[in-house]
N, C-alpha and C. Protein backbone atom coordinates (compact mmCIF):
# COMPACT_ATOMS: atom_id res chain seq x y z
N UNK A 1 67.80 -15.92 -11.95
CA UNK A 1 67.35 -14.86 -11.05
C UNK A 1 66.41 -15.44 -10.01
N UNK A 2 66.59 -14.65 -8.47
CA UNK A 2 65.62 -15.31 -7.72
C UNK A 2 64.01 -14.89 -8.07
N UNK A 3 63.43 -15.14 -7.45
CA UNK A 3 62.08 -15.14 -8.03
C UNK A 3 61.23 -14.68 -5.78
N UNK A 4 60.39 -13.93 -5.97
CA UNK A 4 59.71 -13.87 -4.67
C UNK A 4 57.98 -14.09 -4.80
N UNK A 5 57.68 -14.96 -3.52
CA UNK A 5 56.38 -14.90 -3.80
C UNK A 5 55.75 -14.49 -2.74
N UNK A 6 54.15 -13.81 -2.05
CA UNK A 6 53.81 -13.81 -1.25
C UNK A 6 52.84 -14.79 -0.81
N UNK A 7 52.88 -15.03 0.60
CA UNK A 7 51.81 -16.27 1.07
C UNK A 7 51.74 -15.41 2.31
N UNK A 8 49.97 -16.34 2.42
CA UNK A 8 49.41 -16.05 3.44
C UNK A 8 49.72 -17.40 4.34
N UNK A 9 50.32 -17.50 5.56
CA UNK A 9 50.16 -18.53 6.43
C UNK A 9 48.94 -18.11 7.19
N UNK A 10 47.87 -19.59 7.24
CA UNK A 10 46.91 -18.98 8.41
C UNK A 10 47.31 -19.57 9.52
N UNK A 11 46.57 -19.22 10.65
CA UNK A 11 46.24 -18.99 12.01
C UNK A 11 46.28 -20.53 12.47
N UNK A 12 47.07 -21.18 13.39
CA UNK A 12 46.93 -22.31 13.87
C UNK A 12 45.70 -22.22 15.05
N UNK A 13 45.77 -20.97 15.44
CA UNK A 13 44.40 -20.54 16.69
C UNK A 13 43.19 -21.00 16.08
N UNK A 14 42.89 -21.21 17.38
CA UNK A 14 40.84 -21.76 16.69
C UNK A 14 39.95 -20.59 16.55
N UNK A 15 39.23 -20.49 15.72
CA UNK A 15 38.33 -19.66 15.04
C UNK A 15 38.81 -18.95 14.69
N UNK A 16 38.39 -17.56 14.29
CA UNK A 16 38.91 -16.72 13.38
C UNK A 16 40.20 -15.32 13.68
N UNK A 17 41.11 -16.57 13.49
CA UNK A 17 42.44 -15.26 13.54
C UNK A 17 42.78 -14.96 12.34
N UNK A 18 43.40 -13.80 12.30
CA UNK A 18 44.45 -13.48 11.43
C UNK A 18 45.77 -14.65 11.07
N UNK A 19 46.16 -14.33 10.11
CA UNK A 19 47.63 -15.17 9.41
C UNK A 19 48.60 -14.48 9.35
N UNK A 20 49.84 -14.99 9.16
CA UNK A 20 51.01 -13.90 8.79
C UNK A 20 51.14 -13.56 7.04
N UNK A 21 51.73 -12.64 6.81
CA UNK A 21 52.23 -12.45 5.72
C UNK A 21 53.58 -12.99 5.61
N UNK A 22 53.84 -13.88 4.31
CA UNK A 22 55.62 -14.23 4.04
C UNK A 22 55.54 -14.29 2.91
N UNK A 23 57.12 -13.56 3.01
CA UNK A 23 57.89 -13.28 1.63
C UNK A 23 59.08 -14.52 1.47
N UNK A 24 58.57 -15.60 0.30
CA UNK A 24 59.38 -16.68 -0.15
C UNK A 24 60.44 -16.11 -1.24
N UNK A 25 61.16 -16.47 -1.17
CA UNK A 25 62.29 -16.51 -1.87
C UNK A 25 62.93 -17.59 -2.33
N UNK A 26 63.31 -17.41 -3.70
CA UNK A 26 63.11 -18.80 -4.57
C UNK A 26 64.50 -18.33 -5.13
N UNK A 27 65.72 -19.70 -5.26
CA UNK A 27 66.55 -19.06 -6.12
C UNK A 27 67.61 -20.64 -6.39
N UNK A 28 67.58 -21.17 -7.40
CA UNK A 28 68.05 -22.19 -7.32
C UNK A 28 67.94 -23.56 -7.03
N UNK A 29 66.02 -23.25 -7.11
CA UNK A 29 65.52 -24.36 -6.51
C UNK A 29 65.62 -24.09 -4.56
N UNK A 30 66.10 -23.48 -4.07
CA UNK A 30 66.03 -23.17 -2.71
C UNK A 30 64.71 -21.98 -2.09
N UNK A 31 64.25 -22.58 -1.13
CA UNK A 31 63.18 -21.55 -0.50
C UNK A 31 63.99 -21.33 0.69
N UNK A 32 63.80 -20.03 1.02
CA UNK A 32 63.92 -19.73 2.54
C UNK A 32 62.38 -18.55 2.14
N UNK A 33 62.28 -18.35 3.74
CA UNK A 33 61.11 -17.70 4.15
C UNK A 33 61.40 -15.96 4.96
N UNK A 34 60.43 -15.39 4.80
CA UNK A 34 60.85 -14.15 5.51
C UNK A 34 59.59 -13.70 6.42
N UNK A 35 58.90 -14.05 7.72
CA UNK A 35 58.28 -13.09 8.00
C UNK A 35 57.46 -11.75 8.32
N UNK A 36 56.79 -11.33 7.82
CA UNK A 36 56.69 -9.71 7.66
C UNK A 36 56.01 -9.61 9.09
N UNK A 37 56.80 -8.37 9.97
CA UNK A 37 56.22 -8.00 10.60
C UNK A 37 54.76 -7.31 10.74
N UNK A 38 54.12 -7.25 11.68
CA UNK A 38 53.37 -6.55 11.90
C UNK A 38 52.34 -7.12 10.45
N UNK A 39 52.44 -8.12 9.98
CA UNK A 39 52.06 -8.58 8.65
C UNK A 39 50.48 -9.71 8.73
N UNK A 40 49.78 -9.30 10.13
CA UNK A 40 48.90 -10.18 10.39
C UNK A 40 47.31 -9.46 9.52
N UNK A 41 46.86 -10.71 8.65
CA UNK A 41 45.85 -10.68 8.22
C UNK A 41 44.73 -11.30 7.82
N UNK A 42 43.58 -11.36 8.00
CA UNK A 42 42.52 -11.98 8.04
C UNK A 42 42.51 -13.02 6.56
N UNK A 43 42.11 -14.67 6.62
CA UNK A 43 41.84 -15.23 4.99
C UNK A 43 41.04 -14.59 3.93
N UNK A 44 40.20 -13.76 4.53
CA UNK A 44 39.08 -13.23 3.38
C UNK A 44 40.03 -11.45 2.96
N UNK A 45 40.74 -11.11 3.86
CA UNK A 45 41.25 -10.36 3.15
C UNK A 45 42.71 -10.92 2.51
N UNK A 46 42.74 -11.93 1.77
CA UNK A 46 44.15 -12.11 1.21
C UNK A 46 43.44 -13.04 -0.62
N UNK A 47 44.02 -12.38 -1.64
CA UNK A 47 43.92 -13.34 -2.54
C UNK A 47 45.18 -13.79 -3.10
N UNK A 48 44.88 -15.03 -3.00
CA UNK A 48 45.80 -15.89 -3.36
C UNK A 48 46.69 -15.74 -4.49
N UNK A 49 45.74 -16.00 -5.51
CA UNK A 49 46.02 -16.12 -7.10
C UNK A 49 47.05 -14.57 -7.33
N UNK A 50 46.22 -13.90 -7.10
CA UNK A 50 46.79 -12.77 -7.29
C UNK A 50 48.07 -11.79 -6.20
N UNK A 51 48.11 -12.92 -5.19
CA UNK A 51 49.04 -12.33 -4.08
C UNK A 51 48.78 -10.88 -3.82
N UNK A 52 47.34 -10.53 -3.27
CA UNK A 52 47.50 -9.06 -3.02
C UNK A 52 46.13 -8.82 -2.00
N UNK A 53 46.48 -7.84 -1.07
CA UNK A 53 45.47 -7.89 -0.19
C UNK A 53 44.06 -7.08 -0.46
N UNK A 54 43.42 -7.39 -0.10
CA UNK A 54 41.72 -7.59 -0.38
C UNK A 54 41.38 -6.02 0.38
N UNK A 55 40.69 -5.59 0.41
CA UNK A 55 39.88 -3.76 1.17
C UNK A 55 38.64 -4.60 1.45
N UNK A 56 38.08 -4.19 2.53
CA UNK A 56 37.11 -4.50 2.92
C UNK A 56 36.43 -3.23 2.09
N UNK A 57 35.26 -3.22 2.28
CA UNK A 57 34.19 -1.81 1.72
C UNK A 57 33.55 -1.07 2.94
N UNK A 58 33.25 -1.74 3.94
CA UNK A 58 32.53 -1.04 4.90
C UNK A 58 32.97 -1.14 6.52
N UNK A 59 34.76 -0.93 6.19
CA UNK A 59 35.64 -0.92 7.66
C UNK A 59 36.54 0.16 7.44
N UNK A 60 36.59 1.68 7.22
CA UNK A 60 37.49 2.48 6.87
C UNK A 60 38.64 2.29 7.88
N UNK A 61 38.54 1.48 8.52
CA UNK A 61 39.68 1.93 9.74
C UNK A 61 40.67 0.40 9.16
N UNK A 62 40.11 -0.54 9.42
CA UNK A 62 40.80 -2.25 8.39
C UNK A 62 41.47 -1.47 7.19
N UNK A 63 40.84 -0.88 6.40
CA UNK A 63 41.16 -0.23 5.15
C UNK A 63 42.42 0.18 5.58
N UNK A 64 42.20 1.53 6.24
CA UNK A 64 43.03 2.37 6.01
C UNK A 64 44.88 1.18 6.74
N UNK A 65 44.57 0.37 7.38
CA UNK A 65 45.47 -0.56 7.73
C UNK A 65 46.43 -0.96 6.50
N UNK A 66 45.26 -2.22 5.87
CA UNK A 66 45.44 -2.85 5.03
C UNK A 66 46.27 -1.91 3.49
N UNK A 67 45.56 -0.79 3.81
CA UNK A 67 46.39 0.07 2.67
C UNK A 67 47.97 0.16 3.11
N UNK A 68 48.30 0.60 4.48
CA UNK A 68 49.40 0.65 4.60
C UNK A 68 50.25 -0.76 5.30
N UNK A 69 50.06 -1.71 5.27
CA UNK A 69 50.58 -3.44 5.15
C UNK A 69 50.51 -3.67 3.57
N UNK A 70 49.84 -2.95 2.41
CA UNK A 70 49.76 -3.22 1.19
C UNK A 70 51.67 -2.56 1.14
N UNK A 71 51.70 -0.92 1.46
CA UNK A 71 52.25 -0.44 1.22
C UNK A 71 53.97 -0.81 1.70
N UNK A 72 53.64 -1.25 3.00
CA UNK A 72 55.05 -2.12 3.23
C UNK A 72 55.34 -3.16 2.92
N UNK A 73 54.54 -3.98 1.84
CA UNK A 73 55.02 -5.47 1.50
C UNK A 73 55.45 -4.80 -0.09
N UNK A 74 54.98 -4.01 -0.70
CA UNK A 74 55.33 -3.08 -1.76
C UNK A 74 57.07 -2.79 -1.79
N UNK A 75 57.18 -2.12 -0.64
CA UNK A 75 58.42 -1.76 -0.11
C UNK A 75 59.51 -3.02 0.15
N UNK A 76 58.99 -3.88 0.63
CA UNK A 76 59.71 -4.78 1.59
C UNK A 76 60.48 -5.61 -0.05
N UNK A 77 59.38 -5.90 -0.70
CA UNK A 77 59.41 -6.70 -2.47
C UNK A 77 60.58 -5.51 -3.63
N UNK A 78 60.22 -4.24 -3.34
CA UNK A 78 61.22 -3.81 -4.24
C UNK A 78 62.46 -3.74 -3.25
N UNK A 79 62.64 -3.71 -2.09
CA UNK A 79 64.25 -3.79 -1.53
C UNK A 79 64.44 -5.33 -1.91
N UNK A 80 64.65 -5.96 -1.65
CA UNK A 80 64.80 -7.54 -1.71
C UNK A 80 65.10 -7.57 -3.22
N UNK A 81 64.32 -7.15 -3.84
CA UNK A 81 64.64 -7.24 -5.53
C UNK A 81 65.79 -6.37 -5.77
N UNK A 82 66.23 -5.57 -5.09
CA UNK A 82 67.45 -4.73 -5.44
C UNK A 82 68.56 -5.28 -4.75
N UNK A 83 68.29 -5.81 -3.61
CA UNK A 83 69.28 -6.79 -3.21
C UNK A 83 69.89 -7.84 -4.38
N UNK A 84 68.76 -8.09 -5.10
CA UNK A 84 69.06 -9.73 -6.13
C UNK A 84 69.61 -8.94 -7.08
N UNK A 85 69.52 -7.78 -7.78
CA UNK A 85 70.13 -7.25 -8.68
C UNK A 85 71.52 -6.45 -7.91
N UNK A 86 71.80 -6.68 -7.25
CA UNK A 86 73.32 -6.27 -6.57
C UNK A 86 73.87 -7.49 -6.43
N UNK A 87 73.65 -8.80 -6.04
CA UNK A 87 73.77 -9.87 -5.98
C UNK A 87 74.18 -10.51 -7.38
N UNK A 88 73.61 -10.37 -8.25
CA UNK A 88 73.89 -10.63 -9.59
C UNK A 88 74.91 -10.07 -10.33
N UNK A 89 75.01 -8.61 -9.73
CA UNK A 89 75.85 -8.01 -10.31
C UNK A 89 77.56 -8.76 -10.51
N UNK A 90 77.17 -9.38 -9.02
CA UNK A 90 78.88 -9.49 -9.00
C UNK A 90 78.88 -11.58 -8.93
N UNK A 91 78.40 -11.69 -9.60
CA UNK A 91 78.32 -13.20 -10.09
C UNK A 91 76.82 -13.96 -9.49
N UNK A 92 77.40 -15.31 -9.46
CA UNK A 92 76.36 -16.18 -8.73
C UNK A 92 76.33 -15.97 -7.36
N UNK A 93 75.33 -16.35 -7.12
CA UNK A 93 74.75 -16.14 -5.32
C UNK A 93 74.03 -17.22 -4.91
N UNK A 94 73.81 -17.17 -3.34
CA UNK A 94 72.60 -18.53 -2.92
C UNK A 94 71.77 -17.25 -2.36
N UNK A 95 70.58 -18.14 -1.95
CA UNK A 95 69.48 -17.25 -1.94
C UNK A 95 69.88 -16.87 0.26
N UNK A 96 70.61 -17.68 0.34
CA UNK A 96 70.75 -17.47 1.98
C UNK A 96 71.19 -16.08 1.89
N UNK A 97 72.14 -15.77 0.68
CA UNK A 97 72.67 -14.46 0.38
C UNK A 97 72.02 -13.30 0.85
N UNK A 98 71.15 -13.86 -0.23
CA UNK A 98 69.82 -12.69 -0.55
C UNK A 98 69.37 -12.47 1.25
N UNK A 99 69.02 -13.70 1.74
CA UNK A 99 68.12 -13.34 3.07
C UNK A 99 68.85 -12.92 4.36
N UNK A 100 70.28 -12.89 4.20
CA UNK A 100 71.20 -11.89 4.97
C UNK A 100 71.44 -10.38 4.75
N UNK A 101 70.78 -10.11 3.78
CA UNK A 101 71.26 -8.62 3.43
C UNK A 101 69.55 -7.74 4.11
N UNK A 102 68.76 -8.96 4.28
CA UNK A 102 67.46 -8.32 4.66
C UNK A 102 67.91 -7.43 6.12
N UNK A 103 68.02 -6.54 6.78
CA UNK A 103 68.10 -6.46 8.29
C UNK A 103 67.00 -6.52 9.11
N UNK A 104 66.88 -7.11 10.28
CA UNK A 104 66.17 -6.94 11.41
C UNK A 104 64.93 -8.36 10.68
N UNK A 105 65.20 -8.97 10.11
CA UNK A 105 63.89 -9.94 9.51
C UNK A 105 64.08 -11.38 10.75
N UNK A 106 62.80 -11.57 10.46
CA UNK A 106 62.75 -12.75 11.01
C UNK A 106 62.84 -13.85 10.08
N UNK A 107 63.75 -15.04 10.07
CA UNK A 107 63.90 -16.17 8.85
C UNK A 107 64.14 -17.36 9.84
């Protein structure tokens, strides 16, 4: 089964930008990558270990963001996983598979 992980890429810009969010996809020993739109976020709001984004405490407006970029990488992780279980269904697959059935993604 493929396996997905999230990473934070940071900011090649100098000083303090935001990073993208990407969704890796693992399947066979193969990575391809997926861009998340609109998926830009600060290093201190991203933990690693735990792949999940951070709330600030005293930015309700970042918050209320970050809640909903929580909520579309939520989304974005259970389609992709239903892709791999349709994928499975009907034998073996490569993971390029998997990252064609995404629409409108950047890879």
């Amino acid at each position: 089964m493929a396996s997905i992980n999230v990473v934070l890429r940071h900011s090649s810009g100098k000083g303090h930008s935001p990073g993208s969010l990407l969704l890796r996809v693992i399947h066979c020993r193969r990575v391809k990558t997926v861009t998340l739109r609109q998926g830009r976020i600060y290093p201190e709001e991203w933990n690693e270990k735990e792949q999940k984004i951070i709330y600030p405490v005293n930015n309700p407006i970042r918050k209320t963001f970050l809640e909903s970029m929580a909520g579309k990488l939520e989304y974005e992780i259970a389609l992709i996983n239903s892709y791999i279980l349709s994928l499975e269904k009907n034998g073996w697959y490569t993971v390029d598979e998997v990252i064609k059935k995404i629409p409108g993604k950047q890879h």
